[in-house]
Protein backbone atom coordinates (compact mmCIF):
# COMPACT_ATOMS: atom_id res chain seq x y z
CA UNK A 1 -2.95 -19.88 1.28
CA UNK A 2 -6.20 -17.93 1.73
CA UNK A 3 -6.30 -14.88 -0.34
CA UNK A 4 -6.38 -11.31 1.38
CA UNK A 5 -7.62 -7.99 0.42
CA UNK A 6 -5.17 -5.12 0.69
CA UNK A 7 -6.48 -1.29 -0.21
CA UNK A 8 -4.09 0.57 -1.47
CA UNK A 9 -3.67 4.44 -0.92
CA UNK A 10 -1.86 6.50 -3.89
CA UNK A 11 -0.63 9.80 -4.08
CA UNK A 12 1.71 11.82 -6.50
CA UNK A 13 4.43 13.79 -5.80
CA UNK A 14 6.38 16.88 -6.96
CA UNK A 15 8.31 14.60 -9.58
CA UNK A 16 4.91 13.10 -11.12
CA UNK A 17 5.63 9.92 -9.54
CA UNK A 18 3.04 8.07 -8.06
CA UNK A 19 3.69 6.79 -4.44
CA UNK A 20 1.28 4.03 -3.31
CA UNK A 21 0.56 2.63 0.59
CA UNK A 22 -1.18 0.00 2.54
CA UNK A 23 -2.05 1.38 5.48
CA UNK A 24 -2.77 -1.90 7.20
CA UNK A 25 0.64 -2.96 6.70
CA UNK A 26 3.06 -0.93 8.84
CA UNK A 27 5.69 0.40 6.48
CA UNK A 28 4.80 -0.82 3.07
CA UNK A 29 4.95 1.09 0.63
CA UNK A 30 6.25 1.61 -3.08
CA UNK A 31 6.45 3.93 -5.88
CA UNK A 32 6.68 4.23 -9.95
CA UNK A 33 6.40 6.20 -12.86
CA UNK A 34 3.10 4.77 -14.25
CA UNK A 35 0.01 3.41 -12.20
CA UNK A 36 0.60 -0.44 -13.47
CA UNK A 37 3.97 -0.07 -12.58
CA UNK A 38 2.83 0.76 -9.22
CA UNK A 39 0.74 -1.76 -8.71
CA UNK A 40 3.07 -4.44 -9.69
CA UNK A 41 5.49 -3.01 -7.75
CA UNK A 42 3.21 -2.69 -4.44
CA UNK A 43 2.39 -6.58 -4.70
CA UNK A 44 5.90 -7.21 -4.57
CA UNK A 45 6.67 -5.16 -1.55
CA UNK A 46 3.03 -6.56 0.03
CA UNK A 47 4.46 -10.07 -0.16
CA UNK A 48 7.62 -8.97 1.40
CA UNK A 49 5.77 -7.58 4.54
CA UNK A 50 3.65 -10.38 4.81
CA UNK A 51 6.94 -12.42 5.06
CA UNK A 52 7.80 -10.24 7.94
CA UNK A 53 7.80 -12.33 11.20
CA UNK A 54 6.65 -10.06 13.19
CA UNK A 55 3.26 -9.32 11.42
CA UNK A 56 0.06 -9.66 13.47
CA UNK A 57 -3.31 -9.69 12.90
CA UNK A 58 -3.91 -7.09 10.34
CA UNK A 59 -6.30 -4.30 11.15
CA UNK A 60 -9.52 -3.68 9.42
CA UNK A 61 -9.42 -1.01 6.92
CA UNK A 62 -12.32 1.32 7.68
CA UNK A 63 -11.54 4.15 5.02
CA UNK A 64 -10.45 7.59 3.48
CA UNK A 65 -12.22 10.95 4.82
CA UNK A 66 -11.44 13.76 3.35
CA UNK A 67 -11.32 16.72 5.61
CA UNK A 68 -11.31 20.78 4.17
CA UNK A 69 -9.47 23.75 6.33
């Protein structure tokens, strides 16, 4: 299997968890208490997309802009 590269966007909420994303997967997405955690736990659910039938070619991810109002 060729390997892939996967970016990963994380955020914390209210509760001090940390909630992570791949954007170029549609709907995948995880959360846990601790960053490793997280990460572990985002491979897992990465895998399970990928699994997905219906995945196509995945989009390039171009990046994170922060914007100030």
């Amino acid at each position: 299997m060729n390997r892939q590269e996967f970016f990963v966007v994380i955020e914390r909420d209210e509760d001090g968890f940390y909630i992570g994303e791949v954007p170029q997967l549609r709907a995948c997405y995880s959360q846990a208490r601790t960053l490793d955690e997280l990460m572990h736990n985002i491979r897992e659910a990465i895998e399970l997309c990928l699994e997905d039938e219906e995945v196509g070619p995945i989009p390039e991810f171009v990046g994170v802009q922060r914007i100030e109002l």
